[in-house]
N, C-alpha and C. Protein backbone atom coordinates (compact mmCIF):
# COMPACT_ATOMS: atom_id res chain seq x y z
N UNK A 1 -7.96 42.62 173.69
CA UNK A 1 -7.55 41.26 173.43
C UNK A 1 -6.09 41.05 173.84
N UNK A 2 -4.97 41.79 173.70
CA UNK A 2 -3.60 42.12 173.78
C UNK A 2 -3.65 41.92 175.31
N UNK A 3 -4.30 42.64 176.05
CA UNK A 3 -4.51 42.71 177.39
C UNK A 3 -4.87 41.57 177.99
N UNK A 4 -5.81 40.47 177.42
CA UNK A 4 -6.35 39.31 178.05
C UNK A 4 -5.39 38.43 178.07
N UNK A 5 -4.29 38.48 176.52
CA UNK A 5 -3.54 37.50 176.65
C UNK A 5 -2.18 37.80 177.13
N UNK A 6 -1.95 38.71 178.09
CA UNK A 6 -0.71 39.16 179.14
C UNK A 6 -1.09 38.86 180.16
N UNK A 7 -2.57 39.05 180.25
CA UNK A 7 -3.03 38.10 181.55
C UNK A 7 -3.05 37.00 182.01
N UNK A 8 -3.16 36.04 180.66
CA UNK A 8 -2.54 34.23 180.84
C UNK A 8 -1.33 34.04 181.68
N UNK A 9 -0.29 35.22 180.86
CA UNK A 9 0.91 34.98 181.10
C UNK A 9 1.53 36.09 181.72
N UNK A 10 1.58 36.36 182.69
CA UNK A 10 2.01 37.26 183.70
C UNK A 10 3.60 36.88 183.78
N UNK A 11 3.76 35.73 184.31
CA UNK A 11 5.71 35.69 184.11
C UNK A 11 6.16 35.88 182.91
N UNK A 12 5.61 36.05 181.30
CA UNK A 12 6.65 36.30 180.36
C UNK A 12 7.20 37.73 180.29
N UNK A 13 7.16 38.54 180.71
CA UNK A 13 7.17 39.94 180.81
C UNK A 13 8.55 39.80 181.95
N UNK A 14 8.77 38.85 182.34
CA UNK A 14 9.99 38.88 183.69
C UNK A 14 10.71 37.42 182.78
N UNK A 15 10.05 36.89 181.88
CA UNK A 15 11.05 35.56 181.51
C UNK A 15 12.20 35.42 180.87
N UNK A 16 13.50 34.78 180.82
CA UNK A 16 14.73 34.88 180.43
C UNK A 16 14.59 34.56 179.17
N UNK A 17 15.51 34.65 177.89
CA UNK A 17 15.22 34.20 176.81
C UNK A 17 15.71 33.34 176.04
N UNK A 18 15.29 32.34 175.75
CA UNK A 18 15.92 31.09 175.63
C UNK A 18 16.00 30.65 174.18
N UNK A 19 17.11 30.02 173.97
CA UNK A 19 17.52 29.41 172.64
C UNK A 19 16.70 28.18 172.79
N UNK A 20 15.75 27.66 171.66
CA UNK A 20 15.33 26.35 172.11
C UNK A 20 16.22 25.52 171.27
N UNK A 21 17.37 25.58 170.66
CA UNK A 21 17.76 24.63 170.02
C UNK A 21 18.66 23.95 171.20
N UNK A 22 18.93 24.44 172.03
CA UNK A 22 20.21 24.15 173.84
C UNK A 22 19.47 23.77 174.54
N UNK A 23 18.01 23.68 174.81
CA UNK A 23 17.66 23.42 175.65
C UNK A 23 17.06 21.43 175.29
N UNK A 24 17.54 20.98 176.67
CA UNK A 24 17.72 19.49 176.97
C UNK A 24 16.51 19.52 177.46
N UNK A 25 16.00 17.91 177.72
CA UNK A 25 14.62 17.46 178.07
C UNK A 25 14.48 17.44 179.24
N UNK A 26 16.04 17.71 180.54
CA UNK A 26 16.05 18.20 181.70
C UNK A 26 15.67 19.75 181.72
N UNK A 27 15.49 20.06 181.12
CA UNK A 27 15.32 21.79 181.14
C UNK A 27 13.82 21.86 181.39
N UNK A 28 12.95 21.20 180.96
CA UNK A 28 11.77 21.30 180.27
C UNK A 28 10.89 21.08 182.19
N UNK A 29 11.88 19.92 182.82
CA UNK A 29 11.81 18.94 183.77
C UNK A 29 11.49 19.98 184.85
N UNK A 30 13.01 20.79 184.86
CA UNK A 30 12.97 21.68 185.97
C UNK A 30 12.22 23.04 185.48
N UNK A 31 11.02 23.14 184.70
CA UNK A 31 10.79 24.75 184.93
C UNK A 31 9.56 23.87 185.34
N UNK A 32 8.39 25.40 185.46
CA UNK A 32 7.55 25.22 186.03
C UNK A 32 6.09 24.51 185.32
N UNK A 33 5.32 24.22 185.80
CA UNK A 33 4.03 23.59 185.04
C UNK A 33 3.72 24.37 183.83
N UNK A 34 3.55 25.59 184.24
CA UNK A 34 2.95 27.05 183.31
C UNK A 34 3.93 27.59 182.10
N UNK A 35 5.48 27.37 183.04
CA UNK A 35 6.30 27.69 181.65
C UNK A 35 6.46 26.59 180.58
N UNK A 36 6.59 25.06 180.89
CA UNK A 36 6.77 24.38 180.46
C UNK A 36 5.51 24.23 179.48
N UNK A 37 4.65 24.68 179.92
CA UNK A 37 3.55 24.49 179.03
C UNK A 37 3.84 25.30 178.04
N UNK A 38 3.65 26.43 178.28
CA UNK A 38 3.99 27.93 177.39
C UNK A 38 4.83 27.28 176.32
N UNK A 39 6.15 26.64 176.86
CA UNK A 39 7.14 26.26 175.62
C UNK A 39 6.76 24.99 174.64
N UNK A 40 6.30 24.06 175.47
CA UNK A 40 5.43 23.32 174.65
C UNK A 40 4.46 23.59 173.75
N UNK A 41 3.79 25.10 173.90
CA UNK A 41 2.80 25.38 172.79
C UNK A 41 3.43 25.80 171.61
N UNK A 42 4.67 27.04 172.20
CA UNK A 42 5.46 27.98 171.41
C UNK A 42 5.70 27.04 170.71
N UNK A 43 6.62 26.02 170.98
CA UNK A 43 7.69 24.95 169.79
C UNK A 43 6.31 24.20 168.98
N UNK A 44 5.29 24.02 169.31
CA UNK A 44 4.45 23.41 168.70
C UNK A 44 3.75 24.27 167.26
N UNK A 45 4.12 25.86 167.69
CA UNK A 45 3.38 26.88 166.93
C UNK A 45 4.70 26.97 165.62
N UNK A 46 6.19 26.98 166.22
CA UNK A 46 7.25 27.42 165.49
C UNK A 46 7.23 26.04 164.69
N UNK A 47 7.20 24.80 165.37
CA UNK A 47 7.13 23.56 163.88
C UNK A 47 5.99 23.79 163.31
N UNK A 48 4.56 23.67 163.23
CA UNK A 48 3.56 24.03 162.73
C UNK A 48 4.02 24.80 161.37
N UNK A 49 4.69 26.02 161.86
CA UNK A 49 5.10 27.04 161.07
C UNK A 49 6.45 26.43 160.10
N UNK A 50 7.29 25.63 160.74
CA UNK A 50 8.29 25.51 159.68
C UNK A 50 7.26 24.81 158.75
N UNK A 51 6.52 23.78 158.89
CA UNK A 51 5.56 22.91 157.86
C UNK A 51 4.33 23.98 157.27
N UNK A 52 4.41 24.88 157.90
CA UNK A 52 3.14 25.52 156.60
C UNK A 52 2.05 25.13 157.15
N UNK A 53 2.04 24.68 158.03
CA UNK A 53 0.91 24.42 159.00
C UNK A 53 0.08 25.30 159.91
N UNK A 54 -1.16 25.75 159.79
CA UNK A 54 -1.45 27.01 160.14
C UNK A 54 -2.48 26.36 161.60
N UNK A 55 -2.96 25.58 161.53
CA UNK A 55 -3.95 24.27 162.26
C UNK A 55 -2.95 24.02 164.12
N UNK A 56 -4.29 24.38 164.42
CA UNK A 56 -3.64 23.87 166.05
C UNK A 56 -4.75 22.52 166.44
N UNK A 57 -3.89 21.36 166.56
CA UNK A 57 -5.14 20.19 166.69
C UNK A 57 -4.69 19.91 168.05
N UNK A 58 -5.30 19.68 169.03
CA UNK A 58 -4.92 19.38 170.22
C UNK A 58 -4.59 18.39 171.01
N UNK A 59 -5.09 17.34 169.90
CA UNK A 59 -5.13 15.75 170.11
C UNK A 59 -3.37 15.48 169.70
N UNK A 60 -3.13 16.17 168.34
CA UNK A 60 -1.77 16.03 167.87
C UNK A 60 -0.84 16.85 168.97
N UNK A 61 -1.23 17.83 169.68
CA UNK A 61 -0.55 18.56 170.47
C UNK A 61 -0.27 17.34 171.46
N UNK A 62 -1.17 16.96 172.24
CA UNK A 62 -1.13 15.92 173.62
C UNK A 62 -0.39 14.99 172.85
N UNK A 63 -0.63 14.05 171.97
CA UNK A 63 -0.25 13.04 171.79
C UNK A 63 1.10 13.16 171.16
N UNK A 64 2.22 14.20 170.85
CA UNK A 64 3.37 14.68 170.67
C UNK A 64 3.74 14.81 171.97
N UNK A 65 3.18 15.39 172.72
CA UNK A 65 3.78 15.98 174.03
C UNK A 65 4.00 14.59 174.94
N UNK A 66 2.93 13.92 175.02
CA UNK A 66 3.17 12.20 175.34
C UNK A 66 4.49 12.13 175.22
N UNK A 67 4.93 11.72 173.85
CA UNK A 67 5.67 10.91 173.20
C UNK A 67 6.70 11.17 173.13
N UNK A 68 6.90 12.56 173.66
CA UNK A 68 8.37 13.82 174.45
C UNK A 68 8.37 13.41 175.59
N UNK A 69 7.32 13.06 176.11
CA UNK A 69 7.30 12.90 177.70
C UNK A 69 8.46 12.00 177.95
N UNK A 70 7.70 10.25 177.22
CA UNK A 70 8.41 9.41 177.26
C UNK A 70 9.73 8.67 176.64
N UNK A 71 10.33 10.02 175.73
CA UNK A 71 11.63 9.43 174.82
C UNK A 71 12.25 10.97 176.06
N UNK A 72 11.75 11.39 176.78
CA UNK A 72 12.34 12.27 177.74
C UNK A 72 12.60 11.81 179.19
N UNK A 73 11.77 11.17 179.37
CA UNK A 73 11.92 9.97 180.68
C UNK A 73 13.34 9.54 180.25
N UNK A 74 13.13 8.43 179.47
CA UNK A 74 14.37 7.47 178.71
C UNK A 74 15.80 8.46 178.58
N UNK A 75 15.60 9.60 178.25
CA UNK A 75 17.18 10.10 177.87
C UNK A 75 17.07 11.80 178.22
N UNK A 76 16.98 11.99 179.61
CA UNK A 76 16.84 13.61 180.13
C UNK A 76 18.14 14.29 179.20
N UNK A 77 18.78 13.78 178.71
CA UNK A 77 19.99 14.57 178.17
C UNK A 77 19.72 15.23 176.49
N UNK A 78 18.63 14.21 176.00
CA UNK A 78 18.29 14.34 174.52
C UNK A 78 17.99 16.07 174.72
N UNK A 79 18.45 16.27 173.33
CA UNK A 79 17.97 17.83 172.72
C UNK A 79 16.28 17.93 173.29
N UNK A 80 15.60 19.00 173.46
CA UNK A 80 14.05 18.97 173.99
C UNK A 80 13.42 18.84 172.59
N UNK A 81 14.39 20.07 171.53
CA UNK A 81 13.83 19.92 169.96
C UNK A 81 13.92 18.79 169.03
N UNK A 82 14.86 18.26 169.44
CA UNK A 82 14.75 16.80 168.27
C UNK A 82 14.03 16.05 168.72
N UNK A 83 13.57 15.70 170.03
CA UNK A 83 13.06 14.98 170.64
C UNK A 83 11.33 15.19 169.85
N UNK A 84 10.96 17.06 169.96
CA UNK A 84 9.57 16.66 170.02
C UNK A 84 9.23 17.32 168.04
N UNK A 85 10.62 17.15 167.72
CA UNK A 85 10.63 16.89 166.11
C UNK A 85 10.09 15.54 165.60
N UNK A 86 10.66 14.58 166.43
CA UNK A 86 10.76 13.17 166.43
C UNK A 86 9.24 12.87 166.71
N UNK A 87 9.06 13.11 167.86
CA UNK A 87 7.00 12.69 168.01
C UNK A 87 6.59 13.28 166.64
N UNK A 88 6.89 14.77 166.53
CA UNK A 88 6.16 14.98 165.84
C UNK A 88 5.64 14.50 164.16
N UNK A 89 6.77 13.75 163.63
CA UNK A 89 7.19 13.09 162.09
C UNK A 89 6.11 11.63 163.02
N UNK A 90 6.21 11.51 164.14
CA UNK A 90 5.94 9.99 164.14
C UNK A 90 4.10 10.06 164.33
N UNK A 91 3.86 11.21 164.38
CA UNK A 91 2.17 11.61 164.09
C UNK A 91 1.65 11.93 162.62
């Protein structure tokens, strides 16, 4: 199982390591489809977790990630985390 899921992710094993509290909604912009995703799940798993939230709903996933999209359009400079703190209180 350990093995299948290094196979998803072949670049984390080479990936830099990042503070997500520094990283801007331009950051998110310039990585790649696959990483950006990756971090979008991670931050989705680490709030989950600050709330005691054990539940991965996917509808709440997309429809957060939306709503980052577009308060990320509007202000590439915003924090990436307050931003998808913010969708996320507004779900």
């Amino acid at each position: 199982m350990i093995m299948a899921l290094g196979a998803l992710f072949p670049a984390a094993a080479s990936a830099e390591t990042l503070d997500i509290s520094t990283l801007k909604c331009s950051d998110i912009i310039e990585m790649s489809p696959e990483d950006g995703a990756m971090l979008l799940a991670w931050i989705d798993g680490y709030l989950g977790g600050r709330a005691d939230d054990t539940r991965f709903d996917m509808d709440r996933f997309s429809s957060n990630a939306d709503a980052a999209g577009v308060a990320c359009e509007a202000d590439p400079n915003a924090g990436l985390l307050t931003v998808l703190k913010a969708a996320e209180a507004g779900n």
